[in-house]
Protein backbone atom coordinates (compact mmCIF):
# COMPACT_ATOMS: atom_id res chain seq x y z
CA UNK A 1 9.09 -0.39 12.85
CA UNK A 2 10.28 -0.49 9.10
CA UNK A 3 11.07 3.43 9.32
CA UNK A 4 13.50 2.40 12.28
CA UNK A 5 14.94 -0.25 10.45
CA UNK A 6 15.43 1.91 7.29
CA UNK A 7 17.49 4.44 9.11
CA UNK A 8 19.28 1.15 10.98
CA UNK A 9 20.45 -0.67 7.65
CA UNK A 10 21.76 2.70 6.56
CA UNK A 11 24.06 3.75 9.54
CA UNK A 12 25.24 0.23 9.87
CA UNK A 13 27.09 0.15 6.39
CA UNK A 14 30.74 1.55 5.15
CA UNK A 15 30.51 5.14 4.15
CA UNK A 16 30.46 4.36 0.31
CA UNK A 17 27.39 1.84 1.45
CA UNK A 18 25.64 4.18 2.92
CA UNK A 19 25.23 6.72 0.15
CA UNK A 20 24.43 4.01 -2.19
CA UNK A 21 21.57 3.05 0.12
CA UNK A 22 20.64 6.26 0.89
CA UNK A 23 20.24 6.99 -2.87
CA UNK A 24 18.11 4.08 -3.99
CA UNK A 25 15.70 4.85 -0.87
CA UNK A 26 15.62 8.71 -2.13
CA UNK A 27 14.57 7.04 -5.29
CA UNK A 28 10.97 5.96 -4.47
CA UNK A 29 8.17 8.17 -5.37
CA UNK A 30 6.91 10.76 -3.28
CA UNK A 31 4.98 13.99 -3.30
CA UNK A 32 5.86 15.64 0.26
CA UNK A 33 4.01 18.54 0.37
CA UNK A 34 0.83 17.41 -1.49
CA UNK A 35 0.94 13.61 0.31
CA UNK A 36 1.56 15.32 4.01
CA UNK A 37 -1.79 16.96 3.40
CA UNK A 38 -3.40 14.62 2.76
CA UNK A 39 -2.56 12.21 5.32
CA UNK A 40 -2.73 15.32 7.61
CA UNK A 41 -7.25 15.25 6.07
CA UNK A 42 -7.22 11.62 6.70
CA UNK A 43 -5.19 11.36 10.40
CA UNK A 44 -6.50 14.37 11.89
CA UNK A 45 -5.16 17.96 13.32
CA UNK A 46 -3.00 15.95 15.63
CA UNK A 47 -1.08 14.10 12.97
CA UNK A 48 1.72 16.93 12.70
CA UNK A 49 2.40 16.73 16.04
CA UNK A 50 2.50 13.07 16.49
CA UNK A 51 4.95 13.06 13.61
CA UNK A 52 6.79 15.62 15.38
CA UNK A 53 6.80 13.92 18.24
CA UNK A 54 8.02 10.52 16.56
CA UNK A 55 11.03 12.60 14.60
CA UNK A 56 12.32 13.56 17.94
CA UNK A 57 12.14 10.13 18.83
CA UNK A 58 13.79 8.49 16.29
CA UNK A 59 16.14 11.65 16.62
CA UNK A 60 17.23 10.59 20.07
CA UNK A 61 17.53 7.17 18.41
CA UNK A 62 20.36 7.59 16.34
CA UNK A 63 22.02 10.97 17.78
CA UNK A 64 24.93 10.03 15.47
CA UNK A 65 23.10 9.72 12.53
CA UNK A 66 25.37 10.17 9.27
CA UNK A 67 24.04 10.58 5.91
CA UNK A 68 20.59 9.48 7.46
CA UNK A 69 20.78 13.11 9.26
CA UNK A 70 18.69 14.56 6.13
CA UNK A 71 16.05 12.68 6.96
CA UNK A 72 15.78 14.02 10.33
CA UNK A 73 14.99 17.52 9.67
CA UNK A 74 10.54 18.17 9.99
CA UNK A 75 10.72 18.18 6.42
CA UNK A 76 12.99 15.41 5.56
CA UNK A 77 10.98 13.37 8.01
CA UNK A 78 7.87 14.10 6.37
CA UNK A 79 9.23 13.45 3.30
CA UNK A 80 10.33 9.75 4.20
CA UNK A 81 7.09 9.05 6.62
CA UNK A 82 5.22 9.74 3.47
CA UNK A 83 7.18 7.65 1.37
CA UNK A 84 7.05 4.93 3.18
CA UNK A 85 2.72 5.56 3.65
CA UNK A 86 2.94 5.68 -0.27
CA UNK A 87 5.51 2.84 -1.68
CA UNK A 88 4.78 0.46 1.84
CA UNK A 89 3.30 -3.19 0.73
CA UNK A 90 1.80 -5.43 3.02
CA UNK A 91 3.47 -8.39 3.64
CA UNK A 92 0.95 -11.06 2.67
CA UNK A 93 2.64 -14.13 5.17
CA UNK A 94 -0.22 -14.83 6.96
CA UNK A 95 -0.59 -18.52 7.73
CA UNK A 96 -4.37 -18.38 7.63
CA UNK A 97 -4.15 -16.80 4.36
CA UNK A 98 -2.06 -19.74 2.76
CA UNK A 99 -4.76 -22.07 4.23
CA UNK A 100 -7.88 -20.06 2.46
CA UNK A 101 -5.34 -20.60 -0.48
CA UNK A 102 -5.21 -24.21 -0.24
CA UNK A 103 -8.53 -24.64 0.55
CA UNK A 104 -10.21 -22.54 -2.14
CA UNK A 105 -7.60 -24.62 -4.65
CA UNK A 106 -8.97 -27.81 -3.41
CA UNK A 107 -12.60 -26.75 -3.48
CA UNK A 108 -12.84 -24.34 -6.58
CA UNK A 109 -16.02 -22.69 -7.05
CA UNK A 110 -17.90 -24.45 -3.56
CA UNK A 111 -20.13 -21.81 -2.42
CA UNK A 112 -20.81 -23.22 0.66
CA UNK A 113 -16.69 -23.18 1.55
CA UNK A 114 -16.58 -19.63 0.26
CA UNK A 115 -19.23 -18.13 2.29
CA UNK A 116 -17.57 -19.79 5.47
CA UNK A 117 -14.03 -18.88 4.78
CA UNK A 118 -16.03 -15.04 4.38
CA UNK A 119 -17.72 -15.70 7.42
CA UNK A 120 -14.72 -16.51 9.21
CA UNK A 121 -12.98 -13.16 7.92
CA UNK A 122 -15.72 -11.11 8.75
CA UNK A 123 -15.34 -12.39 12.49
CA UNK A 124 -11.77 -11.44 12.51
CA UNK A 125 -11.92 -8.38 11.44
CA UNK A 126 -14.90 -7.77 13.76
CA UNK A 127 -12.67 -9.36 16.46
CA UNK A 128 -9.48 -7.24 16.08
CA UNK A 129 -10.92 -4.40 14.22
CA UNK A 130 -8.18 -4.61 11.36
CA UNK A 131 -9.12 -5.21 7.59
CA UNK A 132 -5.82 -6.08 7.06
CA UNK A 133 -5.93 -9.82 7.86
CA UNK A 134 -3.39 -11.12 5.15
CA UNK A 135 -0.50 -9.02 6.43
CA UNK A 136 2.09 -9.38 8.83
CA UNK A 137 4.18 -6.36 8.46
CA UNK A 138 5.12 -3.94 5.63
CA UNK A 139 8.25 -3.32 3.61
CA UNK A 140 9.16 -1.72 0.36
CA UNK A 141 10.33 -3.32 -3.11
CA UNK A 142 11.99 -1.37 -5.31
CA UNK A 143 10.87 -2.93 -8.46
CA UNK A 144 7.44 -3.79 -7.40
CA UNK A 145 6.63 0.36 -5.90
CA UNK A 146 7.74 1.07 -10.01
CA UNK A 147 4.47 -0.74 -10.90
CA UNK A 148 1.53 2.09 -12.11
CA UNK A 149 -2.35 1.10 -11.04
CA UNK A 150 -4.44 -0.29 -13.55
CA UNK A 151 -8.14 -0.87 -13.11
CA UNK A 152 -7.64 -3.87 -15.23
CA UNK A 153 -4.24 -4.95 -14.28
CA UNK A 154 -2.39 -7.74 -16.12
CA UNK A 155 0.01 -8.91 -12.99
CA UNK A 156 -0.58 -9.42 -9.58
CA UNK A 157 1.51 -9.55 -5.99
CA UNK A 158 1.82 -13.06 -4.64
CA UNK A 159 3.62 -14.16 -1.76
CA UNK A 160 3.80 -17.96 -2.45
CA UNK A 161 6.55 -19.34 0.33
CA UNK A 162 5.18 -18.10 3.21
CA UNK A 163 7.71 -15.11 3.85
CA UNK A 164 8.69 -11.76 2.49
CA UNK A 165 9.42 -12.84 -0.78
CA UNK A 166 7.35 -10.94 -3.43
CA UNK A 167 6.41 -12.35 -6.83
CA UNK A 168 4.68 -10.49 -9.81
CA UNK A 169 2.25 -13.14 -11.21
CA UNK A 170 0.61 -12.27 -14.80
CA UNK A 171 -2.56 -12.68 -15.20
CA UNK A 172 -2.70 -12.59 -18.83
CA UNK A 173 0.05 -12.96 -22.19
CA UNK A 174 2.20 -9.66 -21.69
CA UNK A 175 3.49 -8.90 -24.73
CA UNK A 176 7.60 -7.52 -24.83
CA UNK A 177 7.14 -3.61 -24.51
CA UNK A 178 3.88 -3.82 -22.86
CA UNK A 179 4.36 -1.93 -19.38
CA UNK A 180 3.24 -4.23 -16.16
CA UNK A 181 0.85 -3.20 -14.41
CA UNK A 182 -0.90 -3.94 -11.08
CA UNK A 183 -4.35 -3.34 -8.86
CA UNK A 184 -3.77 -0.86 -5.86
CA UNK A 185 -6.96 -1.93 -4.82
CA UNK A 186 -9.04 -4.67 -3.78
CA UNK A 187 -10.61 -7.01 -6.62
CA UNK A 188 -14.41 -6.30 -4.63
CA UNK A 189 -13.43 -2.37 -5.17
CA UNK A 190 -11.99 -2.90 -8.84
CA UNK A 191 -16.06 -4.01 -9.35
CA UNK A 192 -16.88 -0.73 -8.35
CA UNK A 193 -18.01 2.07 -10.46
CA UNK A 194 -15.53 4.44 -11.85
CA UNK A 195 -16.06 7.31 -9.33
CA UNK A 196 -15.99 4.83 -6.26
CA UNK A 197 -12.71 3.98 -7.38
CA UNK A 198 -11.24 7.12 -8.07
CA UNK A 199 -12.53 8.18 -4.90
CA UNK A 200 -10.05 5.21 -3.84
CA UNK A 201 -7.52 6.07 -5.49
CA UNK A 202 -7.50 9.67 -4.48
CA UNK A 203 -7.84 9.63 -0.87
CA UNK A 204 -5.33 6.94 -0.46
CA UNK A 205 -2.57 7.30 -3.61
CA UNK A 206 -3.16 10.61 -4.40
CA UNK A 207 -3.99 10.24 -8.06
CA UNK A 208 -7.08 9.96 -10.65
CA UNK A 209 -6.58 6.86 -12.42
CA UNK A 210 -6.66 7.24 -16.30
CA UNK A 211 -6.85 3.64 -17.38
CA UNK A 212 -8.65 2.33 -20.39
CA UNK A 213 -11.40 1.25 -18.04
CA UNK A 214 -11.67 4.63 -16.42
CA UNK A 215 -11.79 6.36 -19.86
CA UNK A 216 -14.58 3.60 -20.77
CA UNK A 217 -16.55 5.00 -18.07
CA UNK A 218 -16.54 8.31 -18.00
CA UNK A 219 -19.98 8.77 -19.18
CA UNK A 220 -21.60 6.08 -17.10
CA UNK A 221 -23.84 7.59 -14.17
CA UNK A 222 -22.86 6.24 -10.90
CA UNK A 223 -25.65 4.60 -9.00
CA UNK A 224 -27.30 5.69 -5.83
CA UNK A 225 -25.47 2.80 -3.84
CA UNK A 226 -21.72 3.71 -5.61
CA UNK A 227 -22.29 7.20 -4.83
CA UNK A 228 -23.56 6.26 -0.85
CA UNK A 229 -20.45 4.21 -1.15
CA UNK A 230 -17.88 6.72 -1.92
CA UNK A 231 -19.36 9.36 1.12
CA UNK A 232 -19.24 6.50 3.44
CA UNK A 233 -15.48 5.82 2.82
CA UNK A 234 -14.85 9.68 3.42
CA UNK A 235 -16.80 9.46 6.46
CA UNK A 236 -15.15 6.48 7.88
CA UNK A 237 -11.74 7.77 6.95
């Protein structure tokens, strides 16, 4: 569990380490009070006390808990639980994911291979009931979780050897000055309609995305199946 192993790699180090740590976990963005609610909509009335309930846990974990002690209070907990929800990427390792890689590489633009390799997806997810196929595990990058959403994002997360190495791929010339910026969302879901994604965006990151393509689209009417779109998502949530 990364939040166990956050609290671990503190406590382990000297005293000077430790604050240092501490500090540039402290760092990453989070709004406690606003993003506790709303993971409190999304999980359900029992999601305070099951974070309760893991806080005394990971209390009892590390009784001699240092520095790290902050974080064990109901609101310091919250605050790194959510944190963590917020700045957490999926790491994308999976070994079936490099071979869809190679594959689509080899046969660029076959429909035939793309509609089995989307085939094959759909079965695992109908299998294990995840959507999350790609990842095997979470973790947070410092410089990567500074990265603002764009709806038409010039850079991209790769994961090209296979572990938990994280590369920022761009996607297009970025000029010097120009700030980098990334999808939060799926590339299906970034062909949405502007209120389908902000609906996205909202629910999960807490924000309304002001991009130039947002701003574009202001105006533009969402259709019948965007807006069935967006109440199914709140439903399923």
């Amino acid at each position: 569990m990364l939040l166990a192993r956050i609290f671990a790699m503190i406590e382990q180090q000297s005293e000077q380490k430790k604050e240092e740590l501490f500090n540039q976990f402290s760092n990453f963005c989070s709004r406690s009070s606003e993003d506790c609610t709303s993971l409190e909509d999304k999980l359900g009335s029992e999601f305070g006390q099951r974070l309760e309930h893991l806080r005394e846990l990971m209390a009892a974990c590390f009784p001699n808990a240092t520095i790290t002690r902050a974080w064990l209070t109901p609101t310091g907990f919250q605050w790194l639980f959510t944190m963590v929800a917020v700045n957490g990427q999926g790491v994308g390792t999976s070994v079936f994911s490099q071979w869809v890689e190679n594959v689509s590489k080899q046969f660029d633009g076959n429909e035939e291979i793309d509609s089995q390799i989307d085939s094959i997806y759909e079965k695992l997810m109908n299998h294990s009931g995840c959507e999350f196929l790609n990842n095997e595990g979470s973790a947070l990058y410092r410089l990567q979780s500074s990265c603002n959403h764009n709806c038409l994002p010039n850079a991209e997360i790769k994961f090209p050897y296979s572990n938990f190495v994280l590369n920022l791929v761009a996607l297009k010339d970025i000029n010097a000055g120009d700030e980098i910026c990334i999808s939060y969302m799926e590339e299906d879901l970034l062909e949405r309609g502007r209120g389908t994604r902000s609906n996205y965006l909202r629910r999960n990151y807490y924000f309304t995305c002001t991009c130039d393509k947002c701003q574009s689209q202001l105006e533009d009417p969402e259709s019948e199946s965007e807006t069935s779109m967006s109440v199914d998502s709140d439903e399923e949530d």
